[in-house]
Protein backbone atom coordinates (compact mmCIF):
# COMPACT_ATOMS: atom_id res chain seq x y z
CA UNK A 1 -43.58 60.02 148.32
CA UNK A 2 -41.79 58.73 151.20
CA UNK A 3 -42.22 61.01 154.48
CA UNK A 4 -39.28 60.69 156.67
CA UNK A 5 -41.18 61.97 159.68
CA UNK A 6 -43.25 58.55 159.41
CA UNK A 7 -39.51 56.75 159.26
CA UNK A 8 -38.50 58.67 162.56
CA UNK A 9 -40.92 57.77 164.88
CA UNK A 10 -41.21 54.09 164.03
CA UNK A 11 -37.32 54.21 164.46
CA UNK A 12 -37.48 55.76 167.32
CA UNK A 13 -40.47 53.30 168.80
CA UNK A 14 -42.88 55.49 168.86
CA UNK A 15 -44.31 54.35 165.67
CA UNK A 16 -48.47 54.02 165.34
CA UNK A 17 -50.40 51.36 163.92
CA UNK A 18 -50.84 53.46 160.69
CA UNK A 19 -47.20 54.08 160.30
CA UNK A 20 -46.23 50.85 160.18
CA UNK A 21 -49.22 49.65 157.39
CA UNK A 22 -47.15 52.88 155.53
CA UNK A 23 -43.82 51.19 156.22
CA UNK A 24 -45.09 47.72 154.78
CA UNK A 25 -46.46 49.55 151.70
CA UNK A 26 -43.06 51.05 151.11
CA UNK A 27 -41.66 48.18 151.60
CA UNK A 28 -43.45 46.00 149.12
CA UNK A 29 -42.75 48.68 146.28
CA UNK A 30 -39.62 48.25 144.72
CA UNK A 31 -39.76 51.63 143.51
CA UNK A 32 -40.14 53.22 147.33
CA UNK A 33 -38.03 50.88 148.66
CA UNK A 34 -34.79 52.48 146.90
CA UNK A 35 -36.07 55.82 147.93
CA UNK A 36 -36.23 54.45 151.57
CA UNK A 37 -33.29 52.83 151.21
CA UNK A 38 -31.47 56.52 150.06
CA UNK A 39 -33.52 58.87 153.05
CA UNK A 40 -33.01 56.09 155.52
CA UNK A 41 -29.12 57.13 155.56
CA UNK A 42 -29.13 60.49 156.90
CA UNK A 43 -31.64 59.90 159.46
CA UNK A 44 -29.25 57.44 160.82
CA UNK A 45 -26.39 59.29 160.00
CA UNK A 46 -26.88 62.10 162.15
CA UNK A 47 -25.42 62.72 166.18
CA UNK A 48 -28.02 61.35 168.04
CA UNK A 49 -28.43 58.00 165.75
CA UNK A 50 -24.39 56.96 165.61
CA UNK A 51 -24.92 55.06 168.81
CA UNK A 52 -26.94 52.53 167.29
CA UNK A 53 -24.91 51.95 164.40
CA UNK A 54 -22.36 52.51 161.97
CA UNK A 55 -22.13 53.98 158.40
CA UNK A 56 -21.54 51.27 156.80
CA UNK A 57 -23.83 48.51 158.63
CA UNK A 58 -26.91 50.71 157.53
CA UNK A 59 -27.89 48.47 154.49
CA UNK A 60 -27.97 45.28 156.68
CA UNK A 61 -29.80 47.01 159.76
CA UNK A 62 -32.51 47.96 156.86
CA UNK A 63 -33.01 44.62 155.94
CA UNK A 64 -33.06 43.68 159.33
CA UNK A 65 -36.09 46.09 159.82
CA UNK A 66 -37.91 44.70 156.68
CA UNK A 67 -37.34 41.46 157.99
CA UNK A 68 -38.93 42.35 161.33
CA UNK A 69 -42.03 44.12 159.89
CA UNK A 70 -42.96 41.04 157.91
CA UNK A 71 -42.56 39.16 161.06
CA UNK A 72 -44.82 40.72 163.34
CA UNK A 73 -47.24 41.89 160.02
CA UNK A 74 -50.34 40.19 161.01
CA UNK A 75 -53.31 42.06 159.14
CA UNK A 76 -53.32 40.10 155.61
CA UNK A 77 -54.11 42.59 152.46
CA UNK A 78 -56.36 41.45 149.52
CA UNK A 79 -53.77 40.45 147.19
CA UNK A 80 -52.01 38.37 150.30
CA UNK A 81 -55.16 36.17 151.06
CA UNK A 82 -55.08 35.85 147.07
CA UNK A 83 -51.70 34.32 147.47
CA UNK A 84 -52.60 32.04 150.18
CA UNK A 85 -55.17 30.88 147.82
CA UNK A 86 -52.98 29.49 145.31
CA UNK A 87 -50.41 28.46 147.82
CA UNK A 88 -53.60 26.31 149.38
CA UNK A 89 -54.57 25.29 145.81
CA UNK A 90 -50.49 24.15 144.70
CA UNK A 91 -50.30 22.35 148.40
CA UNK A 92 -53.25 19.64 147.67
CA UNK A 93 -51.97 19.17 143.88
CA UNK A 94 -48.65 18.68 145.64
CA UNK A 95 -50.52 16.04 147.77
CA UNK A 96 -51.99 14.77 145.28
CA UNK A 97 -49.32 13.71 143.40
CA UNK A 98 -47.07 12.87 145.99
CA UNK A 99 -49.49 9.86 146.72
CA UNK A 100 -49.16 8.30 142.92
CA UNK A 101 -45.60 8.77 143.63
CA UNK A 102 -45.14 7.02 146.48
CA UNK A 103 -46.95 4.20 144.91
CA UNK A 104 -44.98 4.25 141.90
CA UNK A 105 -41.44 4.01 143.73
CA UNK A 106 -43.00 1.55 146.06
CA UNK A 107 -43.59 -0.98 143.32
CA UNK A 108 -39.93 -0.08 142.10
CA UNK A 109 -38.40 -1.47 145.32
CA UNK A 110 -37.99 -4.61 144.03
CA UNK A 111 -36.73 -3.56 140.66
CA UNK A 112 -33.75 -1.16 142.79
CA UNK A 113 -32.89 -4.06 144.97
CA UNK A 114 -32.32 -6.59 141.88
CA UNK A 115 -30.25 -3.93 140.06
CA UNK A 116 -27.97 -3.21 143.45
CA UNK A 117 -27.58 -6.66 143.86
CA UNK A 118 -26.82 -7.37 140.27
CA UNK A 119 -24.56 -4.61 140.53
CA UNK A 120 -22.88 -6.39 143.62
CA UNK A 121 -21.82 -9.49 141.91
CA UNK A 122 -19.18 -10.89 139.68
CA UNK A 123 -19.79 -14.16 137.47
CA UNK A 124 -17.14 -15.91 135.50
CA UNK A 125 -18.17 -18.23 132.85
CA UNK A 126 -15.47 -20.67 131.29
CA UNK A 127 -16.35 -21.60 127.89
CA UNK A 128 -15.81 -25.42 126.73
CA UNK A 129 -12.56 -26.66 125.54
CA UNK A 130 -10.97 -23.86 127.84
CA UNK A 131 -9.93 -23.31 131.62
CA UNK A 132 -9.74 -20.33 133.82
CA UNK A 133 -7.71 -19.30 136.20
CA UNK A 134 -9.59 -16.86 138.63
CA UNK A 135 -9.33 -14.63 142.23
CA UNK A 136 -12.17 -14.13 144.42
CA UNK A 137 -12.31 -10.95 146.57
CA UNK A 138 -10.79 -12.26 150.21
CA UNK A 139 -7.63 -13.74 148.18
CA UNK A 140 -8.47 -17.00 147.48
CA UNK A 141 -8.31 -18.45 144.23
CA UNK A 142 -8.05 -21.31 142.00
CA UNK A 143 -9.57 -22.58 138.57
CA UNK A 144 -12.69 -23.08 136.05
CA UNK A 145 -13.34 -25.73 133.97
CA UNK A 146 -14.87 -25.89 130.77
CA UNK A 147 -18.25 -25.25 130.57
CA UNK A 148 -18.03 -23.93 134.27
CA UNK A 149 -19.56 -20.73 135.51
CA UNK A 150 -18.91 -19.38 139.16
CA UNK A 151 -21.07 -16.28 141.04
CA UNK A 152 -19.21 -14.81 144.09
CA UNK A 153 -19.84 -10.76 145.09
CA UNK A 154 -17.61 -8.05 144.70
CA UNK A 155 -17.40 -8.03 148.52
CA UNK A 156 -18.17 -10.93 151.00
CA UNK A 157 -20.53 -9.56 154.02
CA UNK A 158 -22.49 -11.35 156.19
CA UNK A 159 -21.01 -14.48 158.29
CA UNK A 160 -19.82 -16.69 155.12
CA UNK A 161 -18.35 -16.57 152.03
CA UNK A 162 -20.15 -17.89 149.62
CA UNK A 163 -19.38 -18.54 146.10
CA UNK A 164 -22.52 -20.28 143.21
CA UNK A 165 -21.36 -23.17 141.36
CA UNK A 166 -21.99 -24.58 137.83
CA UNK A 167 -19.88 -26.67 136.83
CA UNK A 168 -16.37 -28.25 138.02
CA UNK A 169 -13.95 -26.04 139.94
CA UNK A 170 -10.78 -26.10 141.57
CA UNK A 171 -10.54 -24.07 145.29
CA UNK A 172 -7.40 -23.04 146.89
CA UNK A 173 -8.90 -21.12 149.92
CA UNK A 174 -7.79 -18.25 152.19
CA UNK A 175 -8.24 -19.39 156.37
CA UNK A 176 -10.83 -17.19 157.98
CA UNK A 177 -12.16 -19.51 160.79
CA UNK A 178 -14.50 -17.02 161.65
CA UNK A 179 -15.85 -16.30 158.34
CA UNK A 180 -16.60 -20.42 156.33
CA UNK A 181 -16.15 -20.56 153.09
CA UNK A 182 -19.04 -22.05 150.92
CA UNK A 183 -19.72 -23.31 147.46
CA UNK A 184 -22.95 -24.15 146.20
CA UNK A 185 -24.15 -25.90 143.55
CA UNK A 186 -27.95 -26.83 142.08
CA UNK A 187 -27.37 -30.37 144.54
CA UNK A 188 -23.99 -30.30 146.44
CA UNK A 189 -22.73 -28.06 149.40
CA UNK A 190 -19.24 -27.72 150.94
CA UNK A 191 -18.03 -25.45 153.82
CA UNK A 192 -14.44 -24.61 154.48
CA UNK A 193 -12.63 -22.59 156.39
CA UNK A 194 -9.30 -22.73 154.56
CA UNK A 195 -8.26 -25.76 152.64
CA UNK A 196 -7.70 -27.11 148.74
CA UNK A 197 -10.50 -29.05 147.20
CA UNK A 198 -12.24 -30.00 143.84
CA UNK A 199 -15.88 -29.27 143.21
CA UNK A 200 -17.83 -31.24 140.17
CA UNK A 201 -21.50 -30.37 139.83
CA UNK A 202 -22.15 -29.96 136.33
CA UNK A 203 -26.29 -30.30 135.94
CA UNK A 204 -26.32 -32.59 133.39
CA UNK A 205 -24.41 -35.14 135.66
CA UNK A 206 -25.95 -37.52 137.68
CA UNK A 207 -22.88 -37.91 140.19
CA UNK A 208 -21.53 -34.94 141.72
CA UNK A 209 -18.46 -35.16 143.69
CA UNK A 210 -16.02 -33.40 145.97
CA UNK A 211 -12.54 -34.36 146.37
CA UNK A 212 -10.28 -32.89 149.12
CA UNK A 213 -6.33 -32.07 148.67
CA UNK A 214 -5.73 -30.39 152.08
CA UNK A 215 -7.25 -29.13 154.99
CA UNK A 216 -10.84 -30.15 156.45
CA UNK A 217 -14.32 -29.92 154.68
CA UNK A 218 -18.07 -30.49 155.32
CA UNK A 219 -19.96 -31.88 152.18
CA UNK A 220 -23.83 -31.26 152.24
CA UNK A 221 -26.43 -32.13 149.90
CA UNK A 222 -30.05 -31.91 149.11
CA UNK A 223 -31.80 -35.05 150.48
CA UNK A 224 -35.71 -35.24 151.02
CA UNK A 225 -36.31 -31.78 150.38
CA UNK A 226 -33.50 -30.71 153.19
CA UNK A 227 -30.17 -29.42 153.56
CA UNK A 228 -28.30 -32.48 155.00
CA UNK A 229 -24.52 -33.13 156.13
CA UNK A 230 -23.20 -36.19 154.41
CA UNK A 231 -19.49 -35.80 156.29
CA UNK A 232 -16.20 -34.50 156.65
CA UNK A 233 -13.79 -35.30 154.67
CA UNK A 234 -9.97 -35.87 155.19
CA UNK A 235 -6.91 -35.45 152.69
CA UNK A 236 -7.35 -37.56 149.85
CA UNK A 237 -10.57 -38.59 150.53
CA UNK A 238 -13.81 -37.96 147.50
CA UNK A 239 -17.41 -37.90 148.17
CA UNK A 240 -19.57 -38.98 145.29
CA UNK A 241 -23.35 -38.08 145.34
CA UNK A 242 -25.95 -39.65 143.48
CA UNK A 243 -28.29 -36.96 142.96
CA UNK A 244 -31.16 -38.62 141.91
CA UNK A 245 -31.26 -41.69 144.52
CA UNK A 246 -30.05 -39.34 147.30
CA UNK A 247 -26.96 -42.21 147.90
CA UNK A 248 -23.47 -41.03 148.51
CA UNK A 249 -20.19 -42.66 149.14
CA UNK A 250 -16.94 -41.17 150.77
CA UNK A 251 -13.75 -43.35 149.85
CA UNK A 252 -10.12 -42.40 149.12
CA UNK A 253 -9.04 -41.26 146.36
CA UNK A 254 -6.20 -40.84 143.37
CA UNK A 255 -5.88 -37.00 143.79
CA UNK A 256 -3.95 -36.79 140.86
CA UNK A 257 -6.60 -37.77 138.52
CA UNK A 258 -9.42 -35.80 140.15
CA UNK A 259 -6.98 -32.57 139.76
CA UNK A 260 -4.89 -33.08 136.46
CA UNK A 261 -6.97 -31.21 134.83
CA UNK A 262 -6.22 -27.78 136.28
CA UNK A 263 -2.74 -28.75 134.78
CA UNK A 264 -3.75 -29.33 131.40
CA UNK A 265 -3.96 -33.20 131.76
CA UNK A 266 -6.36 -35.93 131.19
CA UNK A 267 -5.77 -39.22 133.35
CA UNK A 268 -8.06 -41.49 133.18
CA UNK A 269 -7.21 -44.66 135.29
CA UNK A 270 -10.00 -47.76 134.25
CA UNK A 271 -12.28 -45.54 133.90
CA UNK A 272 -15.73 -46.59 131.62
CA UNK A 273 -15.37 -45.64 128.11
CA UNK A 274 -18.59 -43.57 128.57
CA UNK A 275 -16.66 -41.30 131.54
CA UNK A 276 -13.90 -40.84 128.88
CA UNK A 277 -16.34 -39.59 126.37
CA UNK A 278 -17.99 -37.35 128.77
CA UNK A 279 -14.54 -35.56 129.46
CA UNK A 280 -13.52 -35.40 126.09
CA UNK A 281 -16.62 -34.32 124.43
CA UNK A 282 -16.13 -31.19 127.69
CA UNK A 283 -12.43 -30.32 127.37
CA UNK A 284 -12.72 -30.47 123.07
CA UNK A 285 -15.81 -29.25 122.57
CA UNK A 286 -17.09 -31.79 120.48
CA UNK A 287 -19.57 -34.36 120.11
CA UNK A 288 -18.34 -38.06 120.44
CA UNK A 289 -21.14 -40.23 119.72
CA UNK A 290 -21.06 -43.91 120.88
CA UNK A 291 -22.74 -46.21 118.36
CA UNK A 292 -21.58 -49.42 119.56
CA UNK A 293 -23.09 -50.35 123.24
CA UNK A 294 -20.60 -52.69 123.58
CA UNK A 295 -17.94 -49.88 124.05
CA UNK A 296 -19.41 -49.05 127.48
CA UNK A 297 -18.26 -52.13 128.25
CA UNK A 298 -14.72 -51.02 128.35
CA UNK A 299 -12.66 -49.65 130.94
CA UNK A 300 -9.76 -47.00 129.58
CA UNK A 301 -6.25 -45.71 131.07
CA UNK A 302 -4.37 -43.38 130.01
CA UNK A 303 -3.23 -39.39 130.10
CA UNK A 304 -3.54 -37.68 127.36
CA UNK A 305 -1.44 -34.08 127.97
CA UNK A 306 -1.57 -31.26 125.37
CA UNK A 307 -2.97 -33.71 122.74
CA UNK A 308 -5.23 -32.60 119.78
CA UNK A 309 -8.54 -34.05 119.70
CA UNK A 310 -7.12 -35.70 116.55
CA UNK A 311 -4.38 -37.41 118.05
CA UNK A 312 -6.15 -38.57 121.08
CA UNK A 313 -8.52 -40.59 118.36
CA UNK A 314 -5.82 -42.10 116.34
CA UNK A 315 -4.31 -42.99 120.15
CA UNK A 316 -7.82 -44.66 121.41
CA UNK A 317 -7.67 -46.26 118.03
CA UNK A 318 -4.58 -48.26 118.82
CA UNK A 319 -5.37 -49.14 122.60
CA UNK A 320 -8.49 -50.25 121.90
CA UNK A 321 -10.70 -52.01 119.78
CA UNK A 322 -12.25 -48.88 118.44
CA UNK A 323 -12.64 -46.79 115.16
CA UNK A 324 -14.29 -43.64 114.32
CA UNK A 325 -16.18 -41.96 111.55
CA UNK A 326 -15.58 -37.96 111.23
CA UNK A 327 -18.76 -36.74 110.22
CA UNK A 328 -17.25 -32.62 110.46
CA UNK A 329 -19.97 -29.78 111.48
CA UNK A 330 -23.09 -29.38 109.91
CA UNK A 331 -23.90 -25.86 108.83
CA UNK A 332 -27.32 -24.47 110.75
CA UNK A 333 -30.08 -22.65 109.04
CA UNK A 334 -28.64 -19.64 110.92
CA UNK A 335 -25.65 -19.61 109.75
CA UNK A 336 -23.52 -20.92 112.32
CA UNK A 337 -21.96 -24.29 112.75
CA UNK A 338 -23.09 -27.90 115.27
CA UNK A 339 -20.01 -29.45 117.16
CA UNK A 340 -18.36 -31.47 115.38
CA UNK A 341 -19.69 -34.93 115.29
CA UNK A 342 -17.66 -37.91 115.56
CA UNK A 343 -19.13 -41.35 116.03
CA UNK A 344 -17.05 -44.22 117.87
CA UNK A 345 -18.00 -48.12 117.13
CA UNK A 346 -15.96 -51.19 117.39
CA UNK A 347 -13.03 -52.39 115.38
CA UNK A 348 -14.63 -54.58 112.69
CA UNK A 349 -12.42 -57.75 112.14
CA UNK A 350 -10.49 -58.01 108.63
């Protein structure tokens, strides 16, 4: 039973030590504290207690008492020191798993900065017998070849902008001299700042070269282990490198046939009969076979624009001292289907 002398004096200050371990008590009852609560009003409610507050601010100047007790409480009861048992006991199992966690997302780090940076780039891949127009983030743009596949981010940061390279590609780039544009392939570099150029560097080529349309660029390349610069290159000038003796040549250049492609167009210009094979076997998907080493003799011109693999045979075939057997697609034990397979040999005389 709540005694609302005991509630007086400790209002009034004059509380003792005892009436306040009462107070707590009450306090920590839910029962008692609704009584409180209810014989709390009147005391307050009466002449000589209006100047300290107002009817209806008694509920939050009672919680503002309970709030006080607990702060200046300082004699802990039985049960308390039982609670600060288990609150010790929860803190070191806290610790002690915090540590194993900490571990755990430690050896994650790696793992989280693959995914954002996975997350952070866009690839393109151009299958063969195809092209591909595409647009890279800061506006530039240009196209894929067959069998091509370009890596650039969603968003160029840092102090270049720098695009990965499989492949042959056509650049029309957007000026930033403050910010160079790069592409990079597995052997083969080039920095621009704003310019049109043409990037082969497929890996199963031994000669990788960059041709230049307008503008200004820097060609680099892997030699001895070490980025080097191998030049810069004006309008209508091509740098071929020879990746595996390190030797590369700038010269000028028929821009046309470097570039005809992105047009749909083949233009060869005495080129060897093995470089035509090459390109065909890329922008049909199929597999011309050379039986006859005295084809690579042979030089070839000609453009060939819109032509089906079919007619471009029947045309070699009249040009040139060459016939071919159609051996179709062979069926794989999985189901799917080779390239087609066509071998080349010389005419035979009648």
């Amino acid at each position: 039973m709540i005694d609302s002398k005991i509630l007086e004096r400790y209002l009034a200050g004059k509380g003792t030590r005892q009436d306040k371990e009462t107070l707590i008590d009450w306090f920590s009852s839910i029962s008692e504290e609704s009584s409180l609560r209810k014989r709390s009003f009147p005391i307050w409610n009466n002449p000589d207690s209006r100047s300290l507050l107002l009817e209806d601010r008694a509920e939050s100047l009672l919680d503002r008492i309970h709030h006080r007790i607990r702060l200046q409480e300082k004699p802990v009861r039985k049960e308390n020191k039982t609670i600060l048992r288990y609150i010790r006991l929860l803190s070191r199992v806290a610790a002690v798993l915090f540590i194993p966690l900490v571990i755990y997302l430690w050896t994650l780090r790696d793992y989280i900065y693959t995914a954002k940076s996975v997350l952070a780039s866009s690839e393109i891949y151009c299958p063969p017998g195809t092209r591909t127009m595409f647009y890279l983030p800061d506006g530039s743009q240009g196209w894929l070849n067959g069998g091509s596949t370009l890596k650039f981010p969603v968003e160029f940061k840092g102090k270049t902008r720098t695009v990965n390279l499989t492949g042959e590609a056509y650049f029309d780039v957007k000026c930033d001299p403050k910010k160079p544009f790069m592409v990079e392939g597995d052997h083969i570099k080039v920095k621009a700042y704003g310019t049109s150029f043409n990037v082969m560097s497929y890996p199963e080529e031994r000669i990788n070269e960059v041709t230049l349309v307008e503008g200004s660029i820097e060609v680099l390349a892997k030699k001895n282990g070490t980025i080097q610069s191998l030049g810069t290159l004006d309008p209508g000038q091509i740098c071929s490198y020879d990746r595996a003796s390190s030797i590369y040549n700038i010269s000028n250049a028929d821009i046309e046939k470097h570039i005809s492609w992105t047009s749909g167009r083949l233009v060869f210009k005495d080129d060897s009969f093995q470089d035509v094979v090459k390109k065909c076997n890329r922008w049909y998907n199929v597999n011309l076979v050379i039986k006859d080493k005295a084809l690579t003799e042979y030089t070839y011109v000609g453009t060939f624009h819109d032509e089906t693999l079919d007619e471009v045979l029947k045309l070699l075939s009249l040009t040139a001292p060459i016939e071919y057997k159609d051996l179709g697609r062979k069926r794989k034990d999985d189901g799917t289907f080779e390239k087609r397979k066509i071998e080349l040999s010389c005419k035979r005389k009648k």
